[in-house]
N, C-alpha and C. Protein backbone atom coordinates (compact mmCIF):
# COMPACT_ATOMS: atom_id res chain seq x y z
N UNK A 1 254.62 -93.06 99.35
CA UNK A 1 254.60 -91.82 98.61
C UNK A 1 254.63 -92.11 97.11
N UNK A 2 254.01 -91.12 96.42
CA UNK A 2 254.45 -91.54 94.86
C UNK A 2 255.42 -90.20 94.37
N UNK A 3 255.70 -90.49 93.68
CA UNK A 3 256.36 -89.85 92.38
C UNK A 3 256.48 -89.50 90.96
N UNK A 4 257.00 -88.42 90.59
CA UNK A 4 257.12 -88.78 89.22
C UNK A 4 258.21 -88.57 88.71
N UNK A 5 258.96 -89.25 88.09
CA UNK A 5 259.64 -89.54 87.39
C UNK A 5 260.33 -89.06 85.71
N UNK A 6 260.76 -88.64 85.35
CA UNK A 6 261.39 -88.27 83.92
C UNK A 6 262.61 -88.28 83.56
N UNK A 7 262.85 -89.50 82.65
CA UNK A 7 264.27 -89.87 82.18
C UNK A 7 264.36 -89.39 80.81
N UNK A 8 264.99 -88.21 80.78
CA UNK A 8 265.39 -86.77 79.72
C UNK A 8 266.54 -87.09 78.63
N UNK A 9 266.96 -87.26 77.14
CA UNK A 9 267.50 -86.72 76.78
C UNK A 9 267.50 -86.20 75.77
N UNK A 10 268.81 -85.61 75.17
CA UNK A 10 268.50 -84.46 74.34
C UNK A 10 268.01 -84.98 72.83
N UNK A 11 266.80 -83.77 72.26
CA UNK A 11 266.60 -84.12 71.03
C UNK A 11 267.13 -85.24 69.94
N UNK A 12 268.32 -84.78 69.56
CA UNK A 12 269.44 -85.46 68.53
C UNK A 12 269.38 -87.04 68.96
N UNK A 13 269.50 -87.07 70.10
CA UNK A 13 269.69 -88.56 70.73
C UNK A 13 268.35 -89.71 70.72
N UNK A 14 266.98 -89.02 71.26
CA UNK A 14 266.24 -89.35 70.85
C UNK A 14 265.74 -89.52 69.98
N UNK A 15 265.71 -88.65 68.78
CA UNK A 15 265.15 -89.14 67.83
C UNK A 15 266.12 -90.23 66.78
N UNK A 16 267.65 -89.95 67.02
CA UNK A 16 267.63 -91.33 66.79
C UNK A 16 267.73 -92.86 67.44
N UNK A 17 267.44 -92.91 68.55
CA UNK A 17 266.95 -94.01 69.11
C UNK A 17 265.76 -94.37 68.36
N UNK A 18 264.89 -93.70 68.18
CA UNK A 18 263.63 -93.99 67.80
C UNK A 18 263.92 -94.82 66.75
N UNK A 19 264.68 -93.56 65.55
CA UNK A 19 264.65 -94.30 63.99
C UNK A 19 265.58 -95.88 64.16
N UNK A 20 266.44 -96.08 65.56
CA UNK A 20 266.74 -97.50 64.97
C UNK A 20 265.63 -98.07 65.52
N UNK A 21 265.01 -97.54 66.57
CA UNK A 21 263.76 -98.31 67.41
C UNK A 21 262.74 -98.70 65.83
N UNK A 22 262.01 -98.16 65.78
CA UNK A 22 260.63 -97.91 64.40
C UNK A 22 261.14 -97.58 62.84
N UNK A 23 260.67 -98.58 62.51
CA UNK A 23 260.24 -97.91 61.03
C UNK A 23 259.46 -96.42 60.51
N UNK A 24 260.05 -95.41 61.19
CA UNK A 24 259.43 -93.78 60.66
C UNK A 24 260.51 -93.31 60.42
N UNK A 25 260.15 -92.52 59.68
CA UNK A 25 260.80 -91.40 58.48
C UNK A 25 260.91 -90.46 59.89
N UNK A 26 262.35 -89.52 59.73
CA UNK A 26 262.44 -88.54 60.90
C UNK A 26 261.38 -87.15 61.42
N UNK A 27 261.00 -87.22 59.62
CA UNK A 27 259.83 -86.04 59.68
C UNK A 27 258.61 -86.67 61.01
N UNK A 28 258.41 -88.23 60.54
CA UNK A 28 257.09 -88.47 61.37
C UNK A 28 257.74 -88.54 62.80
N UNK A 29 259.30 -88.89 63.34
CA UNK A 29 259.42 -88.99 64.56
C UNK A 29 258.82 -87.75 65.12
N UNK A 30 259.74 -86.65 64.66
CA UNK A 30 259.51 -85.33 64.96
C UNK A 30 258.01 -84.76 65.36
N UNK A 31 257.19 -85.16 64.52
CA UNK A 31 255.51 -84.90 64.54
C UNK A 31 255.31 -85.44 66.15
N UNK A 32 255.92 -86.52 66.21
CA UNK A 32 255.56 -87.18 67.32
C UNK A 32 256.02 -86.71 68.58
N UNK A 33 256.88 -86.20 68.65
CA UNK A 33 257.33 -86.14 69.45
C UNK A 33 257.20 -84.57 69.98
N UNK A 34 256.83 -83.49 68.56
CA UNK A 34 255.95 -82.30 68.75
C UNK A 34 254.68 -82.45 69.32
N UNK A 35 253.98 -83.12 69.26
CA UNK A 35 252.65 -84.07 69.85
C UNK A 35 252.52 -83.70 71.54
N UNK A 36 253.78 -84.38 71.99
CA UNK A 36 253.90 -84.58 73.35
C UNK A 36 254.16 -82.90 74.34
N UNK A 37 253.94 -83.25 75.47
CA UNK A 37 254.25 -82.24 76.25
C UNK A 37 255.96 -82.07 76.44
N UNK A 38 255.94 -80.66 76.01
CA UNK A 38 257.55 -80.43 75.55
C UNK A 38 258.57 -80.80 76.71
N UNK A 39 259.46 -81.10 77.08
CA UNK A 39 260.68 -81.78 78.02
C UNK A 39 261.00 -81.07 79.06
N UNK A 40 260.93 -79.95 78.74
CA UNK A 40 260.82 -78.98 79.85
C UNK A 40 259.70 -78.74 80.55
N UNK A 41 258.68 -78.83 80.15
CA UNK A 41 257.55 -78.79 80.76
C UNK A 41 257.93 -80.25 81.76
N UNK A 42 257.68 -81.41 81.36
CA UNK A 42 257.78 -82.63 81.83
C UNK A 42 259.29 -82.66 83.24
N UNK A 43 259.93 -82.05 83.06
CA UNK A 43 261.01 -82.09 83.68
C UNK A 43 260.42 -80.99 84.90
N UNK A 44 259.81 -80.09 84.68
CA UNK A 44 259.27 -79.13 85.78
C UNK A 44 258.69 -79.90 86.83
N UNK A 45 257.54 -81.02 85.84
CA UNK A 45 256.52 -81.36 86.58
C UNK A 45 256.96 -82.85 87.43
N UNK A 46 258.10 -83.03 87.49
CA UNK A 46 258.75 -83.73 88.36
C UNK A 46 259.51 -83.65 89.65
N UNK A 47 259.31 -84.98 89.92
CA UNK A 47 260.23 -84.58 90.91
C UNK A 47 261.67 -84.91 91.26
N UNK A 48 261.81 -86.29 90.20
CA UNK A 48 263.17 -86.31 89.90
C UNK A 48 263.44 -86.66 88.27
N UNK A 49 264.59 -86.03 88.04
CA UNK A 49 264.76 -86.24 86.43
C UNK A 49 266.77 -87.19 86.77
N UNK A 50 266.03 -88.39 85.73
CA UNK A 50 267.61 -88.87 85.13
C UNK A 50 268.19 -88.56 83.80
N UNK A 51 269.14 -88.59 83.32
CA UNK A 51 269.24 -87.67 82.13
C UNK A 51 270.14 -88.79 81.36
N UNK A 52 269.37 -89.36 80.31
CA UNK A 52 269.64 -90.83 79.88
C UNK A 52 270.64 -90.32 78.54
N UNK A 53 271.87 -89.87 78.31
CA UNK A 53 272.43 -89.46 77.18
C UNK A 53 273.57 -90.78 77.28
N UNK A 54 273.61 -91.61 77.99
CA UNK A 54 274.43 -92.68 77.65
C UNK A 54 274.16 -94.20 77.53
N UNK A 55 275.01 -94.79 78.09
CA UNK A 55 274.00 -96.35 77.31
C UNK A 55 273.10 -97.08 77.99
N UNK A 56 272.29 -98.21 77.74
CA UNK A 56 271.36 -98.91 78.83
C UNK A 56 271.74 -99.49 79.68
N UNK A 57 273.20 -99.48 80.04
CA UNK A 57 273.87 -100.34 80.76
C UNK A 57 273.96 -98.76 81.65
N UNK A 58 274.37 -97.91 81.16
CA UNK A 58 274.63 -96.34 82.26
C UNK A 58 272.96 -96.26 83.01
N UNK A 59 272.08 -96.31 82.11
CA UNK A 59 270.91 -95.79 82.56
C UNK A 59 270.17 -97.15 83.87
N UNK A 60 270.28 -98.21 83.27
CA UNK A 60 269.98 -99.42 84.38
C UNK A 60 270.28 -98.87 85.47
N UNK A 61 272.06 -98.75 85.56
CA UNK A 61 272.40 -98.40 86.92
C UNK A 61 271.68 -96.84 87.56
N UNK A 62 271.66 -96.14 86.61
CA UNK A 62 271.22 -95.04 87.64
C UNK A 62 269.57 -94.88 87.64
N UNK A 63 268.88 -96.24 87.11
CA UNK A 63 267.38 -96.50 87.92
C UNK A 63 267.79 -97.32 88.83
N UNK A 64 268.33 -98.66 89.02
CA UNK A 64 268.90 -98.86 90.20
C UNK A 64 269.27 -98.14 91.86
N UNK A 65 269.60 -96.99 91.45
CA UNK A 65 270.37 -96.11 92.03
C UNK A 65 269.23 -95.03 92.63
N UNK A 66 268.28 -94.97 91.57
CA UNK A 66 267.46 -94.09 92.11
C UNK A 66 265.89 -94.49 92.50
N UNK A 67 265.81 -96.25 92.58
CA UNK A 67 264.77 -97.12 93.26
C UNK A 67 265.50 -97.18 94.49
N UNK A 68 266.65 -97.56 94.40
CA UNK A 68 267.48 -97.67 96.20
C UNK A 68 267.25 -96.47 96.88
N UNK A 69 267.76 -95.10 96.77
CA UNK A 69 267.54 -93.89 97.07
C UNK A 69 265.43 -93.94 97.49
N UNK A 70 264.87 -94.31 97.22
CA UNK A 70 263.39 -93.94 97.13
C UNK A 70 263.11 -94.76 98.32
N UNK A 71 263.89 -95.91 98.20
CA UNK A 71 263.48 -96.89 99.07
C UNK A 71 263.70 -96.67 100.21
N UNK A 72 265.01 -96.31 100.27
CA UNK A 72 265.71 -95.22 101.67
C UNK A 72 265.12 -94.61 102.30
N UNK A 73 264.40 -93.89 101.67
CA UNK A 73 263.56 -92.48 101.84
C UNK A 73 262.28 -93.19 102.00
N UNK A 74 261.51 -94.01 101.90
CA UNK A 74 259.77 -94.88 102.38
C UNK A 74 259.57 -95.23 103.08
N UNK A 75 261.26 -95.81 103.27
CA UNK A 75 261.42 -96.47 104.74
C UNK A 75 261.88 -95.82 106.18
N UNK A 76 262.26 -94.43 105.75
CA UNK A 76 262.53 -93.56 106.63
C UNK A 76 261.47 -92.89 106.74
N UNK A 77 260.32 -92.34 106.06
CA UNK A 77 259.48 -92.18 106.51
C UNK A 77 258.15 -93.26 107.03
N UNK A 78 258.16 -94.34 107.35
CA UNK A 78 257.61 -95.01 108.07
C UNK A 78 257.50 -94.93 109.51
């Protein structure tokens, strides 16, 4: 089966990830990220959402968590 997937969080958080991620000014994150299909939209069009507002060590585990869960479920439908 496939899926799709969307690991969500809020505005404030993302955009500053970005600015330590890239060299852009917040105005251009923002452009960018106005660009994209808005979060809610993206979160509709899924089928599971993780909601990444804590650290990469929180978020690892709960892709971990939610490749095990999938796997569960591929193999139960076999």
């Amino acid at each position: 089966m496939r899926y799709v997937l969307t690991i969500a969080t809020d505005e404030r958080t993302q955009l500053e990830r970005v600015m330590k991620r890239d060299a852009l000014k917040p105005c251009e994150i923002e452009q960018r990220i106005n660009a994209q299909m808005p979060l809610q939209g993206k979160i509709n069009a899924s089928d599971f959402v993780i909601h990444n507002g804590g650290t990469l060590q929180d978020l690892q585990h709960k892709i971990e968590e939610f490749l095990a869960m999938i796997e569960d479920c591929d193999t139960g439908n076999k």
